[in-house]
Structures are given as structure tokens and as C-alpha cells.
PDB file of N, CA and C in Angstrom:
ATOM      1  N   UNK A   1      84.836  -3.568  13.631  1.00  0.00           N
ATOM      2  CA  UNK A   1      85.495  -4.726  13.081  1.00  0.00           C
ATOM      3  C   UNK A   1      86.729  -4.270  12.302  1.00  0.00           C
ATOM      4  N   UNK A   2      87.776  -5.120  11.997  1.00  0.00           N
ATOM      5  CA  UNK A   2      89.047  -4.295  11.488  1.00  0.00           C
ATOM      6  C   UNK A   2      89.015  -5.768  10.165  1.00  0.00           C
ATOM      7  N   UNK A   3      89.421  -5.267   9.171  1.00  0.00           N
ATOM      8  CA  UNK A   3      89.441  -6.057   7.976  1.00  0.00           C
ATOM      9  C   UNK A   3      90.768  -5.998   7.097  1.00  0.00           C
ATOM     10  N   UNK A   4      91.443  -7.156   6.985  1.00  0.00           N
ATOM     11  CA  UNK A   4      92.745  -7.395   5.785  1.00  0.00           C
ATOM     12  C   UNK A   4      92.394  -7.454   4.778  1.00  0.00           C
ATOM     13  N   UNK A   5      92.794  -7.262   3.570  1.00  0.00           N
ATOM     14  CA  UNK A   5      92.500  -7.606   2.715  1.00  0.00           C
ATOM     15  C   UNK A   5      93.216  -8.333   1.773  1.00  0.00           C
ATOM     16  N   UNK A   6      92.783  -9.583   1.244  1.00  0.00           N
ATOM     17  CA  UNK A   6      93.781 -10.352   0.217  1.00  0.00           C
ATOM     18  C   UNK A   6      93.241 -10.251  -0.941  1.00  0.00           C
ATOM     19  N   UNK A   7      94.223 -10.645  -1.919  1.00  0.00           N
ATOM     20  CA  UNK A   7      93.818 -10.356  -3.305  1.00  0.00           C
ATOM     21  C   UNK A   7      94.768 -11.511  -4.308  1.00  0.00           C
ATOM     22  N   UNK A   8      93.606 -11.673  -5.360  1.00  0.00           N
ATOM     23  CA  UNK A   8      94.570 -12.593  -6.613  1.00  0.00           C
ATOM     24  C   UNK A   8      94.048 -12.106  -7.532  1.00  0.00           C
ATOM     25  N   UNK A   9      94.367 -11.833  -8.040  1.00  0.00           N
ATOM     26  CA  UNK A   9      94.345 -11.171 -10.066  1.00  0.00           C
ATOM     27  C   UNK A   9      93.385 -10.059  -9.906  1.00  0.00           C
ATOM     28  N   UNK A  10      91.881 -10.216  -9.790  1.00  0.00           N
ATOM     29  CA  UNK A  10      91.129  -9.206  -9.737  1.00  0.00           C
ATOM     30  C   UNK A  10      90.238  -9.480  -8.500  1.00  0.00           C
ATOM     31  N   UNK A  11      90.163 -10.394  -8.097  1.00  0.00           N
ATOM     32  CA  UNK A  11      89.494 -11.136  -6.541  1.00  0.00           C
ATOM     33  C   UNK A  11      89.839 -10.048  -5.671  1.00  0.00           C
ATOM     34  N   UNK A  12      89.346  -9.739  -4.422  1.00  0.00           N
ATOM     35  CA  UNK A  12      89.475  -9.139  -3.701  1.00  0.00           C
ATOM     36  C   UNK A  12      88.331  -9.711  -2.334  1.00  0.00           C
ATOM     37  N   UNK A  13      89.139 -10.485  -1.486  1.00  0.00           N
ATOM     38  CA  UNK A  13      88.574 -10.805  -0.213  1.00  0.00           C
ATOM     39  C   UNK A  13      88.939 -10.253   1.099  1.00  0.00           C
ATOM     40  N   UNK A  14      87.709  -8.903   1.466  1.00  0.00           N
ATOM     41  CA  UNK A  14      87.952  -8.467   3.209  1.00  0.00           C
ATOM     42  C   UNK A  14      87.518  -9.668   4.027  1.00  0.00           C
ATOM     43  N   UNK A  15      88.493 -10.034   4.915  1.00  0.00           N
ATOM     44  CA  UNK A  15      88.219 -10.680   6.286  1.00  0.00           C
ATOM     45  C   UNK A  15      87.922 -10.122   7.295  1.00  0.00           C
ATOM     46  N   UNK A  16      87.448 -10.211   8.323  1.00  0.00           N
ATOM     47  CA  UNK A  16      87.942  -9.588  10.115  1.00  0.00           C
ATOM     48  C   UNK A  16      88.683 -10.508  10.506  1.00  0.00           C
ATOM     49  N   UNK A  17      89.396  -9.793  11.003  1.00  0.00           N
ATOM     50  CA  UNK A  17      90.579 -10.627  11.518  1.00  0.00           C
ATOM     51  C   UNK A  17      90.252 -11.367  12.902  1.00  0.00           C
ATOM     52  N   UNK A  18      89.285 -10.429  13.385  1.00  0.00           N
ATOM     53  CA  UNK A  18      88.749 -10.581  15.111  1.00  0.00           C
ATOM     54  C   UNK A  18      88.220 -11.913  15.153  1.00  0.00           C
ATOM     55  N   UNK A  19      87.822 -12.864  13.871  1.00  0.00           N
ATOM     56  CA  UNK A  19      86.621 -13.582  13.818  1.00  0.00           C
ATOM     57  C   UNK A  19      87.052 -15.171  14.506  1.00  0.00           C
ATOM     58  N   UNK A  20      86.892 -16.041  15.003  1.00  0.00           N
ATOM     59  CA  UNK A  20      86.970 -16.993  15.882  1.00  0.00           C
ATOM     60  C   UNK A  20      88.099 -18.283  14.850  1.00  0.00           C
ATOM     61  N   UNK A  21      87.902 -18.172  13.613  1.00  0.00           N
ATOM     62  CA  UNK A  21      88.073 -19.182  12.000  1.00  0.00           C
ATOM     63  C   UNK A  21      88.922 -17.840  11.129  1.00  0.00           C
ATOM     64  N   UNK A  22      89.248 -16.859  11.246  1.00  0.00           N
ATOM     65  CA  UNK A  22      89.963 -16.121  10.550  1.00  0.00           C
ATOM     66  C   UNK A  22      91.135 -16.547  10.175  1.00  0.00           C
ATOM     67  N   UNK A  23      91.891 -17.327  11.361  1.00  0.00           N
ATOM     68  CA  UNK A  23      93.488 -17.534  10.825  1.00  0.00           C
ATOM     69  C   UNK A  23      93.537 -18.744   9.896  1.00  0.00           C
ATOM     70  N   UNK A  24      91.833 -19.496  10.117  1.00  0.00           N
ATOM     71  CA  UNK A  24      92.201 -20.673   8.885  1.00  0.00           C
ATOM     72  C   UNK A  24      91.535 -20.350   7.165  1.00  0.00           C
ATOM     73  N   UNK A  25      91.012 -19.395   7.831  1.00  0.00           N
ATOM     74  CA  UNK A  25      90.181 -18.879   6.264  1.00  0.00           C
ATOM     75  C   UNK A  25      91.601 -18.280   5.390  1.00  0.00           C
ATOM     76  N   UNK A  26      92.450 -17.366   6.479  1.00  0.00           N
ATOM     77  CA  UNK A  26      93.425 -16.730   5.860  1.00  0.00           C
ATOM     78  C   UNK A  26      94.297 -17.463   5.002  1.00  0.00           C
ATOM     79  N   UNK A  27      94.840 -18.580   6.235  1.00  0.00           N
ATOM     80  CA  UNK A  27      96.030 -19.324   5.869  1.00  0.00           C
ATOM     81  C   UNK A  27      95.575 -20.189   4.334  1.00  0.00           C
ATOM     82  N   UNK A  28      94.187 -20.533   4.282  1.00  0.00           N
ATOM     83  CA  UNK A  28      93.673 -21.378   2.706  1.00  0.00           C
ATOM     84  C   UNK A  28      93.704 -20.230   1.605  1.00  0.00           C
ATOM     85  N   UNK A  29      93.375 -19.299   1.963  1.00  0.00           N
ATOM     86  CA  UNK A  29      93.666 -18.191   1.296  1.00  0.00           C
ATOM     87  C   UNK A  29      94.845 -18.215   0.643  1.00  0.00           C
ATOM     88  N   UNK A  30      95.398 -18.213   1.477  1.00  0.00           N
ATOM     89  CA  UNK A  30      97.539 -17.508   1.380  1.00  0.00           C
ATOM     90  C   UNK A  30      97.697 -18.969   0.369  1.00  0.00           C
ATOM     91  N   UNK A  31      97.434 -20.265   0.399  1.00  0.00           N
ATOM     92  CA  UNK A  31      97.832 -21.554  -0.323  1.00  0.00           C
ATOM     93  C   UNK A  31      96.849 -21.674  -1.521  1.00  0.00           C
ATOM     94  N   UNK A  32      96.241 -20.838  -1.741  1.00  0.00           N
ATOM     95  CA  UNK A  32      95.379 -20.416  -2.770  1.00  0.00           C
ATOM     96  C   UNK A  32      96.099 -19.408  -3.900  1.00  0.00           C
ATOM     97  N   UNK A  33      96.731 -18.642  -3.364  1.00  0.00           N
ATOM     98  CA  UNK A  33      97.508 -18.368  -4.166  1.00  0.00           C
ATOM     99  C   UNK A  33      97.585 -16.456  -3.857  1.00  0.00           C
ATOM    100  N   UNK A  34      96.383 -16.460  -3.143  1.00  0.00           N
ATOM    101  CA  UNK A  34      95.891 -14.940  -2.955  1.00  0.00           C
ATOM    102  C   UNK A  34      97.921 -14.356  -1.683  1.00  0.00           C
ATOM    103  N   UNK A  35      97.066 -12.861  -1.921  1.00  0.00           N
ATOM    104  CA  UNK A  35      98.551 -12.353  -1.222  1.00  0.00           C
ATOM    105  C   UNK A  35      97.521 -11.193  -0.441  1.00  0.00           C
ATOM    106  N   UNK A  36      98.355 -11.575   0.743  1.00  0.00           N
ATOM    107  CA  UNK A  36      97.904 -11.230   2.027  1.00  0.00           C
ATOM    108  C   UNK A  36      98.429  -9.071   1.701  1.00  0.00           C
ATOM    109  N   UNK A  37      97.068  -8.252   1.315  1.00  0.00           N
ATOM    110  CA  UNK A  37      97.792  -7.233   1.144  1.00  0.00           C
ATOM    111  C   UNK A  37      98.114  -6.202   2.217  1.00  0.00           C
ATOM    112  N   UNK A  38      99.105  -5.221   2.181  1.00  0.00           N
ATOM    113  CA  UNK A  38      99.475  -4.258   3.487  1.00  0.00           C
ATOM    114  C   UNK A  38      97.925  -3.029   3.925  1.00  0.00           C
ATOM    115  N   UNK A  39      97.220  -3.964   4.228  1.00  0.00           N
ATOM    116  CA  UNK A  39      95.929  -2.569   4.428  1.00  0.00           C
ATOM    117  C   UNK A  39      95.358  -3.283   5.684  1.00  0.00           C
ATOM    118  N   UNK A  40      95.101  -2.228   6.486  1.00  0.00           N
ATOM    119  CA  UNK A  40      93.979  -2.579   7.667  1.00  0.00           C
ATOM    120  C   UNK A  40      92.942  -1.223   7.241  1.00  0.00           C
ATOM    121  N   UNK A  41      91.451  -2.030   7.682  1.00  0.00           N
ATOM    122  CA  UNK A  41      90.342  -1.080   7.377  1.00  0.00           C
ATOM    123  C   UNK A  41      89.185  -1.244   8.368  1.00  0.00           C
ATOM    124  N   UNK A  42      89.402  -0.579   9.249  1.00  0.00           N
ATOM    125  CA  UNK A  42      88.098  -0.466   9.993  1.00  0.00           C
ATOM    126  C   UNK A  42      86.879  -0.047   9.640  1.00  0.00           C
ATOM    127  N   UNK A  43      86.016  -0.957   9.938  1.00  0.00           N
ATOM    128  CA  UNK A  43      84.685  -1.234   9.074  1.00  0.00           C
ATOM    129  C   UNK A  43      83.710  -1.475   9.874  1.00  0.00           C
ATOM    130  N   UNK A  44      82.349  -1.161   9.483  1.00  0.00           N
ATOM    131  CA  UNK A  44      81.157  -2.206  10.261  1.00  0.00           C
ATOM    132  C   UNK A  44      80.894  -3.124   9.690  1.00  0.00           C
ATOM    133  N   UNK A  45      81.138  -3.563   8.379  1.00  0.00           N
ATOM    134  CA  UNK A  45      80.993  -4.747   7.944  1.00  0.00           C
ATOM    135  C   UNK A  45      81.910  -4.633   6.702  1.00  0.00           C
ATOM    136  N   UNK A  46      82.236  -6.194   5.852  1.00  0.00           N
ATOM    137  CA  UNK A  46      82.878  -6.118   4.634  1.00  0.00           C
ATOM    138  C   UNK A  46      82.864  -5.265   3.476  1.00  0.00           C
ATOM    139  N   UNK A  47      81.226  -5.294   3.519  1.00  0.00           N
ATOM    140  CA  UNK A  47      81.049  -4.250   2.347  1.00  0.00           C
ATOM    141  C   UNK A  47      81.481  -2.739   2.165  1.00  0.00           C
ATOM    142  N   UNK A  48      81.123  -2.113   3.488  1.00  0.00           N
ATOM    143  CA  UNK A  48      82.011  -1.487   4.248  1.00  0.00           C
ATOM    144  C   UNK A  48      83.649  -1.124   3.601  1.00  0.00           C
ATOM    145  N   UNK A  49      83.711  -2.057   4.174  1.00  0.00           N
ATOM    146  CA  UNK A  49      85.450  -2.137   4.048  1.00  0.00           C
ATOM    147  C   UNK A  49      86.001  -2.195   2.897  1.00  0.00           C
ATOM    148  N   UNK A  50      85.421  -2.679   1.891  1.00  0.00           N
ATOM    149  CA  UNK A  50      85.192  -2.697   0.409  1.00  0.00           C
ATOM    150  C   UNK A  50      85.232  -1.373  -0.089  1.00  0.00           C
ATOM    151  N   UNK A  51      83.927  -0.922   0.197  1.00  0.00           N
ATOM    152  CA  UNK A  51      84.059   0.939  -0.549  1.00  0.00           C
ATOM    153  C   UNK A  51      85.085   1.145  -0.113  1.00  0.00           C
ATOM    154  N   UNK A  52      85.250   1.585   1.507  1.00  0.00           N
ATOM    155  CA  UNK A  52      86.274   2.566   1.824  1.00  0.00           C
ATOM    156  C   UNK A  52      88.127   1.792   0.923  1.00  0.00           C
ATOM    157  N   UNK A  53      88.131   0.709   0.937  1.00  0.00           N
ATOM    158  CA  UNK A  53      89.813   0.125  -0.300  1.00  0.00           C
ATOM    159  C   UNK A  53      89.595   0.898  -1.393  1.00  0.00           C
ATOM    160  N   UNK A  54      88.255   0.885  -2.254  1.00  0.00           N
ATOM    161  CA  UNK A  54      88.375   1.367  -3.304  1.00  0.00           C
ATOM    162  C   UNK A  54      88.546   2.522  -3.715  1.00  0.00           C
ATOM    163  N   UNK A  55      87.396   2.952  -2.521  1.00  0.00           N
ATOM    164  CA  UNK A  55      87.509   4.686  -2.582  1.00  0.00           C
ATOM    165  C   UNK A  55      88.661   5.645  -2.247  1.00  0.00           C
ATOM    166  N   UNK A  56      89.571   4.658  -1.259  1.00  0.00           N
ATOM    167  CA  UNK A  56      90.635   5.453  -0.851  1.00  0.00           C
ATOM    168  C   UNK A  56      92.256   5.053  -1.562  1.00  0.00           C
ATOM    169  N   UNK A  57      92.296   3.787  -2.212  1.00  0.00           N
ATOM    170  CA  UNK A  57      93.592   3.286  -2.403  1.00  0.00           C
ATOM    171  C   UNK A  57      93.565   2.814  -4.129  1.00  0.00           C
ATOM    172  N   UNK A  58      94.641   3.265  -4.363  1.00  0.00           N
ATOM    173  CA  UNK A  58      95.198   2.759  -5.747  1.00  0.00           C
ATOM    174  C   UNK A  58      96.340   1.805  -5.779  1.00  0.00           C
ATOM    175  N   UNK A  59      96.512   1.087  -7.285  1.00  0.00           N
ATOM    176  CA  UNK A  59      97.848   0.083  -7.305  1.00  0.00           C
ATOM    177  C   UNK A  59      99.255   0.869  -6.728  1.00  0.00           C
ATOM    178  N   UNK A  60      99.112   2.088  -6.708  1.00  0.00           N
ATOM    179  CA  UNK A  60     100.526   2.628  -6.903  1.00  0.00           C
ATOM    180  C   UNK A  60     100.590   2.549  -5.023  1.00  0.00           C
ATOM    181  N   UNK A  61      99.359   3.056  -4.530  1.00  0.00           N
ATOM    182  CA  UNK A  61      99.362   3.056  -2.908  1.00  0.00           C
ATOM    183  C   UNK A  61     100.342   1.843  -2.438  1.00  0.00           C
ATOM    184  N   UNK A  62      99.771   0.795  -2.925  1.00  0.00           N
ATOM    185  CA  UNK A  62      99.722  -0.303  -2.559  1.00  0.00           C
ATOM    186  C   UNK A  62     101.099  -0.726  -2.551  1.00  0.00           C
ATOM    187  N   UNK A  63     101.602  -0.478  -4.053  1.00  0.00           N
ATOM    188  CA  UNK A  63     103.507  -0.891  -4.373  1.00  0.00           C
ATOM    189  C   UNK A  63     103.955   0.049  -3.017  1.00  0.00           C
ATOM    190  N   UNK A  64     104.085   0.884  -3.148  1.00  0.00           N
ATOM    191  CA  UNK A  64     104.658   2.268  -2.228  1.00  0.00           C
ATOM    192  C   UNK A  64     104.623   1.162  -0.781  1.00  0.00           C
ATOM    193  N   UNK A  65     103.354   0.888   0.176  1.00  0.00           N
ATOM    194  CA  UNK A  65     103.024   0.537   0.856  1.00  0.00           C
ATOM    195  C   UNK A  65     104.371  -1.184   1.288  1.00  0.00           C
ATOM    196  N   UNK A  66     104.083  -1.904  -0.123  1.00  0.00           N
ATOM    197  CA  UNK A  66     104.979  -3.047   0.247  1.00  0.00           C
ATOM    198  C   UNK A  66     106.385  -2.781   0.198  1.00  0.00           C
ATOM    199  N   UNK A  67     106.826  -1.691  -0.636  1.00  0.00           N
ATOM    200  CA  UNK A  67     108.380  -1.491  -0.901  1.00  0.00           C
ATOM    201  C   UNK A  67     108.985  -0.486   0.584  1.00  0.00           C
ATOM    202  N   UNK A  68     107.859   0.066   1.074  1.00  0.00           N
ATOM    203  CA  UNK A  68     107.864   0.891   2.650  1.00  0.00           C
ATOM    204  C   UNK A  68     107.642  -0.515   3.270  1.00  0.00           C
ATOM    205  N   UNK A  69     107.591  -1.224   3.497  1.00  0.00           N
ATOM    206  CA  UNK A  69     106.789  -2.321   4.477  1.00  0.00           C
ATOM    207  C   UNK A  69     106.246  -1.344   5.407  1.00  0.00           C
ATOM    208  N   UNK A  70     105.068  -0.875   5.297  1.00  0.00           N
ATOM    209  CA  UNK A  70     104.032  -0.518   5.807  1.00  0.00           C
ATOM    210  C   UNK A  70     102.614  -0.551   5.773  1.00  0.00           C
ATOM    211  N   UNK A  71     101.878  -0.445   6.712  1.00  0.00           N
ATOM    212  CA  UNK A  71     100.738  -1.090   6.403  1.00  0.00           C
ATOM    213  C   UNK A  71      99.571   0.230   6.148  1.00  0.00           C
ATOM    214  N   UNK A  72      98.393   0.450   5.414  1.00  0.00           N
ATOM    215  CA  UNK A  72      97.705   1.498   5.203  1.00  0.00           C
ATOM    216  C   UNK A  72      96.835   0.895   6.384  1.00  0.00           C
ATOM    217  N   UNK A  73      95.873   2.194   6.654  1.00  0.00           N
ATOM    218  CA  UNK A  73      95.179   2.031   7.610  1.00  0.00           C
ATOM    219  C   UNK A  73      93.992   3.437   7.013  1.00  0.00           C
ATOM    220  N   UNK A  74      92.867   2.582   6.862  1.00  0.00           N
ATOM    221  CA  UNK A  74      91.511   2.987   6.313  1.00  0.00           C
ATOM    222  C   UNK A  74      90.315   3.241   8.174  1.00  0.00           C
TER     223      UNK A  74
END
């Protein structure tokens, strides 16, 4: 499964993107206020995908990542 991840203040929601309802979960997301962040993470499941963001990425990754427009890949 491959997972985005969005985020607002301290929230942090992995999606799969693969999933049938993903682009509308996203898009309520995105009008929610959350921001769609530059990471793809291949996962077997969310939780998953969860450790491996935390374990592997910091705020600074992340700036670096949007000011590169590039995307990390877990």
C-alpha cells in the first residue's frame, strides 16, 4: 500500500492513496485546513506508515523537501 501524508498543527493523517474514496477523503482533508505533505511511504498498513514518518523524518526534512519541491519516499 503506498500512503500520503497530511497534517494540521499536530494531527497527522496516513491515507492510501490506492483506496477506491481516497481522492474524497483527501480533497475534505485539504478544505479542512490540513496540508497535503511531500512524503510517499510504502507500508502494509497506516500504522505502519506512521512509525516509518516518524522514525525516519524531521521538520527540517520536510521544509528542505517543500522548498526542493520534492517528494520523500519511505
Amino acid at each position: 500500500m503506498q500512503f500520503c501524508v497530511l497534517a494540521k498543527e499536530d494531527v497527522f493523517i496516513f491515507e492510501d492513496i490506492h483506496t477506491e474514496c481516497s481522492s474524497e477523503i483527501i480533497l475534505s482533508l485539504l478544505t479542512q485546513g490540513f496540508i497535503y505533505l511531500p512524503v510517499s511511504i510504502e507500508a502494509n498498513n497506516a500504522e505502519n506508515a506512521r512509525v516509518c514518518f516518524h522514525n525516519r523524518y524531521q521538520w527540517a526534512d520536510l521544509t528542505q523537501a517543500f522548498q526542493s519541491k520534492q517528494v520523500l519516499r519511505c
